[in-house]
PDB file of N, CA and C in Angstrom:
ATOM      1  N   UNK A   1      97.064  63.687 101.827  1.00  0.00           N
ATOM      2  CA  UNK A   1      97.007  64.766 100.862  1.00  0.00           C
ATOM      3  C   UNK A   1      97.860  65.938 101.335  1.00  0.00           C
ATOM      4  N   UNK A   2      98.479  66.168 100.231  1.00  0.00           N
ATOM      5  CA  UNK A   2      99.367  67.531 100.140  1.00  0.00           C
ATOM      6  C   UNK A   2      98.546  69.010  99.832  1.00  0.00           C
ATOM      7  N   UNK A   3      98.582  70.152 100.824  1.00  0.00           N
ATOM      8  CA  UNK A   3      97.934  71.518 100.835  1.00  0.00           C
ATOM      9  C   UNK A   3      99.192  72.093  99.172  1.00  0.00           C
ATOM     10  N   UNK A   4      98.210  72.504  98.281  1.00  0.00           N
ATOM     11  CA  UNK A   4      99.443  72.981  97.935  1.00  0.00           C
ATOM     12  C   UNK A   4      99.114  74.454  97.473  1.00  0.00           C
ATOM     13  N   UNK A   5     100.023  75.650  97.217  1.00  0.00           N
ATOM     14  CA  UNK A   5      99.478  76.936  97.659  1.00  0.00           C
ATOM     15  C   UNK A   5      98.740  77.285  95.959  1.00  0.00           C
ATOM     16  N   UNK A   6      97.685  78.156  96.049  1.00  0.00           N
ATOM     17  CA  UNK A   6      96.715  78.327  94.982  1.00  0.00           C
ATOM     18  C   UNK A   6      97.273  79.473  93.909  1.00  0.00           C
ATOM     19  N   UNK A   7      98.032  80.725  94.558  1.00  0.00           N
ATOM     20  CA  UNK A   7      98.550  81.088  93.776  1.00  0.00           C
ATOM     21  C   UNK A   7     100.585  81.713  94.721  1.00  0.00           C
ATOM     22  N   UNK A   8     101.511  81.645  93.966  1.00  0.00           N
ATOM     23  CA  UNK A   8     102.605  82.449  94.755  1.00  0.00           C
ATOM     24  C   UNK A   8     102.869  84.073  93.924  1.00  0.00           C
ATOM     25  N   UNK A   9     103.004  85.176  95.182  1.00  0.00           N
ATOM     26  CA  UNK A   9     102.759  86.237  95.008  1.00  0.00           C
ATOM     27  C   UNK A   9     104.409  87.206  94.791  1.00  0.00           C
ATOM     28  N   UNK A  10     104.556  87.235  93.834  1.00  0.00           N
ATOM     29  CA  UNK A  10     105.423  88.178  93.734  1.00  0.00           C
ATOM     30  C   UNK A  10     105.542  89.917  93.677  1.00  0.00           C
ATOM     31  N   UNK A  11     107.419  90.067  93.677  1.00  0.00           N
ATOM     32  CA  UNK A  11     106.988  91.931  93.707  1.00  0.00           C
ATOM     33  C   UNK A  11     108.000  92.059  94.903  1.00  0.00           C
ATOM     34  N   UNK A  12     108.330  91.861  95.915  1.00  0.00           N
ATOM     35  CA  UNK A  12     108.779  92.133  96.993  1.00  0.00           C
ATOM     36  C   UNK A  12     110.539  92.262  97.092  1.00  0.00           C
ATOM     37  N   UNK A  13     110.586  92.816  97.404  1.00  0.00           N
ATOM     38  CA  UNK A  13     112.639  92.630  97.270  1.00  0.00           C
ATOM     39  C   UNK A  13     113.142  92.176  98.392  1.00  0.00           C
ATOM     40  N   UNK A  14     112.162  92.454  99.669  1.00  0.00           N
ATOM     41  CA  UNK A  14     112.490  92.138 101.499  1.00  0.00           C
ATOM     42  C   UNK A  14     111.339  91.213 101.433  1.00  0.00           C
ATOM     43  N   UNK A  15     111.823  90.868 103.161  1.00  0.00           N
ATOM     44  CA  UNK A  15     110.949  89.896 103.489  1.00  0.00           C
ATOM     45  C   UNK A  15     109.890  91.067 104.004  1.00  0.00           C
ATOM     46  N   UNK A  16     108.529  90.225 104.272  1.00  0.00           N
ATOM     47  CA  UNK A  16     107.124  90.695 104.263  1.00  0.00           C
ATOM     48  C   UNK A  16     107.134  91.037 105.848  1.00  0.00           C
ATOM     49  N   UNK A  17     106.546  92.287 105.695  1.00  0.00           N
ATOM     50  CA  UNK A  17     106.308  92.339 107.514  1.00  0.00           C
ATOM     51  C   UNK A  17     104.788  92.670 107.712  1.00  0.00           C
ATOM     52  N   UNK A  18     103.810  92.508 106.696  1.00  0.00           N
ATOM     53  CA  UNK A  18     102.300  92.807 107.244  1.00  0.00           C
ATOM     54  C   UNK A  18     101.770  92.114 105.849  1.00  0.00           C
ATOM     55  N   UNK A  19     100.618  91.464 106.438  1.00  0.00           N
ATOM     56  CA  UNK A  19      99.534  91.155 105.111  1.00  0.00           C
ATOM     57  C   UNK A  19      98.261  91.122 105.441  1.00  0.00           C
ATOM     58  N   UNK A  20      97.327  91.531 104.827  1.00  0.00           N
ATOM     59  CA  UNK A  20      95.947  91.459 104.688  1.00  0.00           C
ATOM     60  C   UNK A  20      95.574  91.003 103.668  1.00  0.00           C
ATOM     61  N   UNK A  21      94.459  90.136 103.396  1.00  0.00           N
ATOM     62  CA  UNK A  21      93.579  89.415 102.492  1.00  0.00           C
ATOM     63  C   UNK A  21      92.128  90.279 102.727  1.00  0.00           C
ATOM     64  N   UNK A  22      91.498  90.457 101.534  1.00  0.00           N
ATOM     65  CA  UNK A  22      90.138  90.564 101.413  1.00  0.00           C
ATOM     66  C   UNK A  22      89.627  90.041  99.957  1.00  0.00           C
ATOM     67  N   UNK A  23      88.866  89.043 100.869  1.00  0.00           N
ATOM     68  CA  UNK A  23      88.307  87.672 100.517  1.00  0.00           C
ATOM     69  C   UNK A  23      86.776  88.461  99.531  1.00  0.00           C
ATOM     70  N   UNK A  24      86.083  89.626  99.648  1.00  0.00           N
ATOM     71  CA  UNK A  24      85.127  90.177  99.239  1.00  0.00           C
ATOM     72  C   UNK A  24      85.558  90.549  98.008  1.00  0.00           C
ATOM     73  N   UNK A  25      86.823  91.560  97.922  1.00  0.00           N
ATOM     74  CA  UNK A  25      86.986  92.218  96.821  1.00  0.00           C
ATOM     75  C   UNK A  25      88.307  91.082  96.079  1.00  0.00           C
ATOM     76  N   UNK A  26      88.752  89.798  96.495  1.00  0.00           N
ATOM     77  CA  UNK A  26      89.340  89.290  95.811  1.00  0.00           C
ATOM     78  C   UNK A  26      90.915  90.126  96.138  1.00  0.00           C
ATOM     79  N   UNK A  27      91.309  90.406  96.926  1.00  0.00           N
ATOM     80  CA  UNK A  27      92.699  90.826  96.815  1.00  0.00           C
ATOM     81  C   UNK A  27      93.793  90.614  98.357  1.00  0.00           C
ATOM     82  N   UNK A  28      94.792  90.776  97.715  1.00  0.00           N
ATOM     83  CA  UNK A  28      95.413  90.321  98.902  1.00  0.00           C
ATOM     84  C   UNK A  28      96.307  91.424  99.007  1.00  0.00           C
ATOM     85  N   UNK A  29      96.888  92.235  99.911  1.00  0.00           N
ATOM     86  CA  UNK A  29      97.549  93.368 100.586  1.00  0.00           C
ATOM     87  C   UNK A  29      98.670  93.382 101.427  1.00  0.00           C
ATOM     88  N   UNK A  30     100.002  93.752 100.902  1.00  0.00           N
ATOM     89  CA  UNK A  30     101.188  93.012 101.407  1.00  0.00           C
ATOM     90  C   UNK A  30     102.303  94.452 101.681  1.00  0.00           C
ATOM     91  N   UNK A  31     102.758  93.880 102.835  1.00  0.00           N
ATOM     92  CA  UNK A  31     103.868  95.603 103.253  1.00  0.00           C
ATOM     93  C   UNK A  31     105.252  94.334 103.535  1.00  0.00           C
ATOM     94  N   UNK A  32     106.280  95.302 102.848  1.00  0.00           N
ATOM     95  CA  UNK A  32     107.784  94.540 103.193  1.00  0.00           C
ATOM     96  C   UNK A  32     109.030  95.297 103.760  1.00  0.00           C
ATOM     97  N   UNK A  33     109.606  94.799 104.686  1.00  0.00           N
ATOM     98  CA  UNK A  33     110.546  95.746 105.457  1.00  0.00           C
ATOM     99  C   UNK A  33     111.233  96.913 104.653  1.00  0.00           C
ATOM    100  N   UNK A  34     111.195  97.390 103.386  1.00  0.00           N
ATOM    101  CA  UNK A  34     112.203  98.167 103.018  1.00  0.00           C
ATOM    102  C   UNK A  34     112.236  98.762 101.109  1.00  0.00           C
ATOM    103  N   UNK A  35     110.713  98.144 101.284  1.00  0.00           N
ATOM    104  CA  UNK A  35     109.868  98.683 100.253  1.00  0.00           C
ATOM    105  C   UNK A  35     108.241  99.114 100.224  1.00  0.00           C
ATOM    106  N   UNK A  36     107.654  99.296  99.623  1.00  0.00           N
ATOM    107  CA  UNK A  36     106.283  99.415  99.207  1.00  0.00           C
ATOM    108  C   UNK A  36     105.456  98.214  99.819  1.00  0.00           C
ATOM    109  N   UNK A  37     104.264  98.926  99.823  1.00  0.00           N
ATOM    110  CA  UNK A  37     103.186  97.510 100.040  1.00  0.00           C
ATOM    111  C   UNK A  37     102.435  97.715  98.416  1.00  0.00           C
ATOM    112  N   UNK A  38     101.966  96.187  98.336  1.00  0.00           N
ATOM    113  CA  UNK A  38     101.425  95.657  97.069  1.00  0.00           C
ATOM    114  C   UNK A  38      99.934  95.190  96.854  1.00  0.00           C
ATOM    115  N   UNK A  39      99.187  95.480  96.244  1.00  0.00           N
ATOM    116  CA  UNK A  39      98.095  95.012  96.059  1.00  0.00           C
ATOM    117  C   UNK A  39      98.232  93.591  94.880  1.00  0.00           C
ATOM    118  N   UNK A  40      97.644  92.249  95.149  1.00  0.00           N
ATOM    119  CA  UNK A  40      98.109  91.122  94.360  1.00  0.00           C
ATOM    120  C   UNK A  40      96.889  90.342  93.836  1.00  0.00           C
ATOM    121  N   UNK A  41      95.949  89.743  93.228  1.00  0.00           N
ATOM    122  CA  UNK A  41      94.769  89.649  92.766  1.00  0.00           C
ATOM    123  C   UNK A  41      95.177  88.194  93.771  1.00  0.00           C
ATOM    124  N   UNK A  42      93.673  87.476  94.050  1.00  0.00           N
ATOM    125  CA  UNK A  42      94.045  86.270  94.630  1.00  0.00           C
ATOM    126  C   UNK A  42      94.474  85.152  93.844  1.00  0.00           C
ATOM    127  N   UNK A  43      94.570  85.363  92.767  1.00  0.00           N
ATOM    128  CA  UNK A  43      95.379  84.757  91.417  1.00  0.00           C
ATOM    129  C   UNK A  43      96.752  84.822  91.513  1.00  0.00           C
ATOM    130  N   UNK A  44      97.403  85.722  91.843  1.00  0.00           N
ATOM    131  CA  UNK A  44      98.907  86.177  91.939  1.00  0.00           C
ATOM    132  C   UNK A  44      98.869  87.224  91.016  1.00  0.00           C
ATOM    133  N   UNK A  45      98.496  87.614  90.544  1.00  0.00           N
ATOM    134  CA  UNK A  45      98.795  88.979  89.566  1.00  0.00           C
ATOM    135  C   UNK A  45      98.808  90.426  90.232  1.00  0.00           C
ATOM    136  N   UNK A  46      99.994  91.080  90.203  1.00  0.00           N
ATOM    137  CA  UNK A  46     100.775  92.084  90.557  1.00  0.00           C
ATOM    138  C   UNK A  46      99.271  93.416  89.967  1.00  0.00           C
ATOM    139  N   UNK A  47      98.446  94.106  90.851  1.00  0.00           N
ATOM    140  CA  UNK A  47      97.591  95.009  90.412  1.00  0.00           C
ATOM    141  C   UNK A  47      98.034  96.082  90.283  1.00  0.00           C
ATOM    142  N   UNK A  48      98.682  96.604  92.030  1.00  0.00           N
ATOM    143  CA  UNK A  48      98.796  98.069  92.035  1.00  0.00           C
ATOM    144  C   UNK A  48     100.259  98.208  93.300  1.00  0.00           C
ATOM    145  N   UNK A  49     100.613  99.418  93.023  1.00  0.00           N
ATOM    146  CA  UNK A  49     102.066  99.548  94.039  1.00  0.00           C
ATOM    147  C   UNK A  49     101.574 100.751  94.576  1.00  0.00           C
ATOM    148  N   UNK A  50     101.428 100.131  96.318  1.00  0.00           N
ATOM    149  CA  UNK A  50     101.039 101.506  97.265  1.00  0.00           C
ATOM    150  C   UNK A  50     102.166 102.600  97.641  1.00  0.00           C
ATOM    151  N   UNK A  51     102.066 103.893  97.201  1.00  0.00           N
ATOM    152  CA  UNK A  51     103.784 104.682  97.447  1.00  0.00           C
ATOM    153  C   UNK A  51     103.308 105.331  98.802  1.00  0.00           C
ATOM    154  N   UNK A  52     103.949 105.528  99.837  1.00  0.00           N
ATOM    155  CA  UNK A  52     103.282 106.652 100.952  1.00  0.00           C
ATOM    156  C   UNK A  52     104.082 108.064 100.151  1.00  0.00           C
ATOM    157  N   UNK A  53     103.667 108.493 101.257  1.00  0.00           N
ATOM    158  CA  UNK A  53     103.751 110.115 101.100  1.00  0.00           C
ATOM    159  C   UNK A  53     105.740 110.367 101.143  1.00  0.00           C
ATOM    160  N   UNK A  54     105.904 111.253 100.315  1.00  0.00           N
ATOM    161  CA  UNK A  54     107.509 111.532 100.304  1.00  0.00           C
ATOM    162  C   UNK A  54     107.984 111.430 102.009  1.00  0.00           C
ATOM    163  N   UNK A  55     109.409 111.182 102.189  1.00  0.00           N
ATOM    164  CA  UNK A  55     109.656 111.965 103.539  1.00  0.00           C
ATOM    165  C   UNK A  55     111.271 111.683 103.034  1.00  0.00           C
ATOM    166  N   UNK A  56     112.039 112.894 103.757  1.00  0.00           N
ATOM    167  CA  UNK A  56     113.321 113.112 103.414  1.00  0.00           C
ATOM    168  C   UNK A  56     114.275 112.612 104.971  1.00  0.00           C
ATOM    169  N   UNK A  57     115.291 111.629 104.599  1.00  0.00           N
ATOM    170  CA  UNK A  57     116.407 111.098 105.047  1.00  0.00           C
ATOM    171  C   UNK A  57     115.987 109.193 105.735  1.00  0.00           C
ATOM    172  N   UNK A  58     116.740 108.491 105.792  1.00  0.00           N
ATOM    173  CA  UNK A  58     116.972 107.386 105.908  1.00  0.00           C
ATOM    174  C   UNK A  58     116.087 107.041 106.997  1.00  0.00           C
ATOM    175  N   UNK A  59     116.347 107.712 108.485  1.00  0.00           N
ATOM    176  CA  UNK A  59     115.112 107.569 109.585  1.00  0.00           C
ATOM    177  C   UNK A  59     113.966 107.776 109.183  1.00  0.00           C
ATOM    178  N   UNK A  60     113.461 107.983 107.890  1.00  0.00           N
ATOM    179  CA  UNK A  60     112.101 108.204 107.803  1.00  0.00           C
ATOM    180  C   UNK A  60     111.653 107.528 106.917  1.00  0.00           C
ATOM    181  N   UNK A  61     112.241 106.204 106.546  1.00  0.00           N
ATOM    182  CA  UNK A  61     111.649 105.384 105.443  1.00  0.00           C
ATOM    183  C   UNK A  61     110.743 105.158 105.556  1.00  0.00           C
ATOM    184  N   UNK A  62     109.634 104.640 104.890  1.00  0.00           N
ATOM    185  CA  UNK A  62     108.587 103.998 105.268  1.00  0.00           C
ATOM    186  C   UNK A  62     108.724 102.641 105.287  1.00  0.00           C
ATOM    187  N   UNK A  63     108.140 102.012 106.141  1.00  0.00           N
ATOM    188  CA  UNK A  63     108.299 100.649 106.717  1.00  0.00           C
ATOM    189  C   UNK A  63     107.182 100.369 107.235  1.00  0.00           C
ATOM    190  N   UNK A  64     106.192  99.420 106.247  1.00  0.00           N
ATOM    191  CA  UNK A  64     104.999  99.408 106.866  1.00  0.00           C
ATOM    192  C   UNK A  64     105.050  97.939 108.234  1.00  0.00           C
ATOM    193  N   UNK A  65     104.409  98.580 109.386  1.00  0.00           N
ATOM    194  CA  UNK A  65     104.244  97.398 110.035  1.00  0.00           C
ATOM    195  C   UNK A  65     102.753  96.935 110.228  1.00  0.00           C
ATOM    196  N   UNK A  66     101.321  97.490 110.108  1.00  0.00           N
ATOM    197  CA  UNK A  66     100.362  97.009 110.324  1.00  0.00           C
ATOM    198  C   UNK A  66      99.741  97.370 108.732  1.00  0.00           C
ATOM    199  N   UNK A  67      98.415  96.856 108.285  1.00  0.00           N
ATOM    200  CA  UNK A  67      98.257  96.618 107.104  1.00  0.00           C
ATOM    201  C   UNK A  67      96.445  96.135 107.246  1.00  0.00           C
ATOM    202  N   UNK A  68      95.591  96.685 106.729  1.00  0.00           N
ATOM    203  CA  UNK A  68      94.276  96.124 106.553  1.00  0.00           C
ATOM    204  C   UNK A  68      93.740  96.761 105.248  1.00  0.00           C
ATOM    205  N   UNK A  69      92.831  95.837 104.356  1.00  0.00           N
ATOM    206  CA  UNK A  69      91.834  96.197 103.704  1.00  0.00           C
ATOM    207  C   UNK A  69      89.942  95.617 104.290  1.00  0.00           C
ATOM    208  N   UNK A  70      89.934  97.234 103.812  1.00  0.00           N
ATOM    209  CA  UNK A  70      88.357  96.792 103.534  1.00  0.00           C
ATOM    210  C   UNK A  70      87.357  96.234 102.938  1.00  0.00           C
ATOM    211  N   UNK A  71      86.213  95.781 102.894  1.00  0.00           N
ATOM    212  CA  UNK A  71      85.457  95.594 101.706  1.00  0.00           C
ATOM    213  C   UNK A  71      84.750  96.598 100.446  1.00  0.00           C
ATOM    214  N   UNK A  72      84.909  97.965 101.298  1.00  0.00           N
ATOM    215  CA  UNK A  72      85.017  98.530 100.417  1.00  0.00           C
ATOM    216  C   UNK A  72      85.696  99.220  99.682  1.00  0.00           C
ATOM    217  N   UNK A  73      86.806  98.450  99.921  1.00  0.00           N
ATOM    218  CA  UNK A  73      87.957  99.084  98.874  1.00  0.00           C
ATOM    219  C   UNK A  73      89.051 100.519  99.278  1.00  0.00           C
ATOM    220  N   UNK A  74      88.925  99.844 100.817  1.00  0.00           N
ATOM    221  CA  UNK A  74      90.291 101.068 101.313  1.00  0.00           C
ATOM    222  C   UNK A  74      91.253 100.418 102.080  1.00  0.00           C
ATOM    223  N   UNK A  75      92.558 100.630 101.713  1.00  0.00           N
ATOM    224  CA  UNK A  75      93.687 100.343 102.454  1.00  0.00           C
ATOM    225  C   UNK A  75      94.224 100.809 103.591  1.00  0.00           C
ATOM    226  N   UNK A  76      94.195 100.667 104.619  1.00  0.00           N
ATOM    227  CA  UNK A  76      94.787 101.290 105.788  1.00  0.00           C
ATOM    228  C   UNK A  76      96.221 100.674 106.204  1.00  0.00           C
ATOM    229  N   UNK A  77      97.255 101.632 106.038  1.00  0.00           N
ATOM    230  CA  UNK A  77      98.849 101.138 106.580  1.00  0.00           C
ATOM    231  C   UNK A  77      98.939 102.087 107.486  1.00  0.00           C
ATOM    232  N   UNK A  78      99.708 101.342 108.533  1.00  0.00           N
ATOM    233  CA  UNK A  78     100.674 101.751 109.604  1.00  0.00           C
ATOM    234  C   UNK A  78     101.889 101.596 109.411  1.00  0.00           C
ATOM    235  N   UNK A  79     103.081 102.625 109.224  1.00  0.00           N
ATOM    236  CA  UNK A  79     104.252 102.577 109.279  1.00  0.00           C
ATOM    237  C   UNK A  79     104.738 102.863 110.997  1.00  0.00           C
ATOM    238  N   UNK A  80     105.680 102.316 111.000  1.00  0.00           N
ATOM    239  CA  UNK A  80     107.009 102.163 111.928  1.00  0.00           C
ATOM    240  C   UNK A  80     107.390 103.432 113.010  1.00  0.00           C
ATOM    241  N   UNK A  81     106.945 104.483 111.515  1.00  0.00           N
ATOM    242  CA  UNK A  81     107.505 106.271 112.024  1.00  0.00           C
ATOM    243  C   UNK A  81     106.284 106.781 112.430  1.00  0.00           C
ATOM    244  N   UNK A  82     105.033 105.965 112.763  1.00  0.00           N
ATOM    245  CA  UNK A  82     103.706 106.663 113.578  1.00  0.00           C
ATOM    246  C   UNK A  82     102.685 107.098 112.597  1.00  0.00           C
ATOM    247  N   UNK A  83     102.939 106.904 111.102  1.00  0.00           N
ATOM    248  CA  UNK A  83     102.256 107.391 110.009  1.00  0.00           C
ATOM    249  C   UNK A  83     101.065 106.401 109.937  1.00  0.00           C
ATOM    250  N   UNK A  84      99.989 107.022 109.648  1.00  0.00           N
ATOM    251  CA  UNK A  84      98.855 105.808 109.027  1.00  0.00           C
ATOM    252  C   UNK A  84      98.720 106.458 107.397  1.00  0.00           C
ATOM    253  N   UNK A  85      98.126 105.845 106.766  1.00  0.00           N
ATOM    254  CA  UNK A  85      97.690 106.330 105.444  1.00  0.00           C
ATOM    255  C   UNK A  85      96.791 105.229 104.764  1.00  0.00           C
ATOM    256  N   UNK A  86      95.925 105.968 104.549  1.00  0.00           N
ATOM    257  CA  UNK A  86      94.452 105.125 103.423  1.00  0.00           C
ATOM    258  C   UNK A  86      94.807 105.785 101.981  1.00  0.00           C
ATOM    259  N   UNK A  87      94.461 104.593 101.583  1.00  0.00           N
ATOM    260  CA  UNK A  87      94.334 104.201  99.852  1.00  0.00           C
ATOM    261  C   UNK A  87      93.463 103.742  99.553  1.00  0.00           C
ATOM    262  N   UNK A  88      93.266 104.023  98.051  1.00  0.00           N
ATOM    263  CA  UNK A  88      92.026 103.465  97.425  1.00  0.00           C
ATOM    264  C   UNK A  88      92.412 102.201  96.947  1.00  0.00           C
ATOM    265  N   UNK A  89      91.712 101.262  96.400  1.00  0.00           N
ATOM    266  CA  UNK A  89      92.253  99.923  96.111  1.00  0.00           C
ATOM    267  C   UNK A  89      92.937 100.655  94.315  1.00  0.00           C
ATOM    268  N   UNK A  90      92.734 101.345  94.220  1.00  0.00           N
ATOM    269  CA  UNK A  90      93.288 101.929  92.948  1.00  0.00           C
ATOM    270  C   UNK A  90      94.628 102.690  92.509  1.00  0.00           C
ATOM    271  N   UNK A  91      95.221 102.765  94.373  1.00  0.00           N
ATOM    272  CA  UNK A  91      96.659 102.665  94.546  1.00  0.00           C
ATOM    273  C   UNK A  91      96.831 104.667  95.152  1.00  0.00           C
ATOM    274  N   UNK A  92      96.061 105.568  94.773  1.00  0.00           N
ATOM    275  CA  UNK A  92      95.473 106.561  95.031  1.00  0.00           C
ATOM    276  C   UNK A  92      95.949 106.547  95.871  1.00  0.00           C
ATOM    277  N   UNK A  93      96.668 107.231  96.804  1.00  0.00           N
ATOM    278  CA  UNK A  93      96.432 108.305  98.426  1.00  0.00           C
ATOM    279  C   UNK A  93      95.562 108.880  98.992  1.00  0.00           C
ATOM    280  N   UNK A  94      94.577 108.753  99.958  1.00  0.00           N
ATOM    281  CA  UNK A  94      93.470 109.803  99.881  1.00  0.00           C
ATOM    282  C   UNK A  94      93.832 110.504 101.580  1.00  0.00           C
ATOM    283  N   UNK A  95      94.468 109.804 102.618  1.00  0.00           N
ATOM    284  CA  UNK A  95      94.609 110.693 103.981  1.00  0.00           C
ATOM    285  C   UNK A  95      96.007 110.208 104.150  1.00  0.00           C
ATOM    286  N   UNK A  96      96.654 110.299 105.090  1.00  0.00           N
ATOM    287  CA  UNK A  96      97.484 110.451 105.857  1.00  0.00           C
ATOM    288  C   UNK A  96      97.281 110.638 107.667  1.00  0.00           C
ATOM    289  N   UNK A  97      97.707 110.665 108.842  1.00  0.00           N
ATOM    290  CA  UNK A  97      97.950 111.041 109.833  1.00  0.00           C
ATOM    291  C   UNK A  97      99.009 110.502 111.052  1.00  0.00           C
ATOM    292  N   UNK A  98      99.720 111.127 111.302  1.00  0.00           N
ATOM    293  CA  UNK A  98     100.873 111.043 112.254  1.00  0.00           C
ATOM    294  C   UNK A  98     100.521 110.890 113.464  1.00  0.00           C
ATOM    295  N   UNK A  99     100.794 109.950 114.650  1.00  0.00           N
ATOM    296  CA  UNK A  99     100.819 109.518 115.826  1.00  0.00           C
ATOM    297  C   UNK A  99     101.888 109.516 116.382  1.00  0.00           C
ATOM    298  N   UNK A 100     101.888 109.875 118.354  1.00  0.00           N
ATOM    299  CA  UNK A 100     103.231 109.324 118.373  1.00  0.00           C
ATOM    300  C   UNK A 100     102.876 108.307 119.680  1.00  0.00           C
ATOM    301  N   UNK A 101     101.999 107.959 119.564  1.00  0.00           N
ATOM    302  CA  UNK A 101     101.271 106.363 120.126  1.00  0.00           C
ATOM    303  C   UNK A 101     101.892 105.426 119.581  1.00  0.00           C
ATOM    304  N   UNK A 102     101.986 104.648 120.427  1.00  0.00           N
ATOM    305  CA  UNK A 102     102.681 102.848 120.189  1.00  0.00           C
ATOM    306  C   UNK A 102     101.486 102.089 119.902  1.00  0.00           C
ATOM    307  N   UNK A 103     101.229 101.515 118.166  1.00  0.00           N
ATOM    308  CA  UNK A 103     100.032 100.984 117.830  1.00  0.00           C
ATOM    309  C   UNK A 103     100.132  99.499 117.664  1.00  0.00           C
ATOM    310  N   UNK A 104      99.419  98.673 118.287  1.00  0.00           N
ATOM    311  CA  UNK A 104      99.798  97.185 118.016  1.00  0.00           C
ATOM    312  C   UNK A 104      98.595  96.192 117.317  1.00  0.00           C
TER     313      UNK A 104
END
């Protein structure tokens, strides 16, 4: 027998550099080198587009590299430039905070 995949997730323009699944609230949570991270139903359906916070010039893109959801419905990203930021599963912004710790 052949695995074959249940749903394929689109949206992305780069390749993927972080994903989280939560299996509770049904969703799956995706960051890509050189865009947005995505919220995707475990169906494949495109929900919500996570934006971070503005930042001005090219060194400061956002580039998410670490990525978790909760069960209750909050997103936690780590970008590249030391940024964390929580979201609501509703695509919302609610914190932000800057590090200049190496987070793995």
């Amino acid at each position: 027998d052949f695995a074959t995949p249940r749903a394929i997730l689109t949206g992305h323009d780069y390749e993927i550099t972080c994903a989280a699944i939560c299996a509770e609230l049904g969703l799956v949570v995706s960051g890509s080198k050189e865009g947005p991270c995505l919220i995707h139903s475990m169906n494949g359906d495109l929900l919500r587009t996570l934006e971070g916070p503005e930042t001005e010039g090219p060194e400061n893109c956002l580039r998410p590299k670490l990525i978790q959801a909760s069960r209750e419905g909050h997103c936690v990203i780590y970008y590249e430039n030391g940024l964390f930021c929580v979201f609501s599963v509703n695509g919302r912004l609610q914190a932000t905070m800057e590090t200049d710790d190496k987070i793995k």
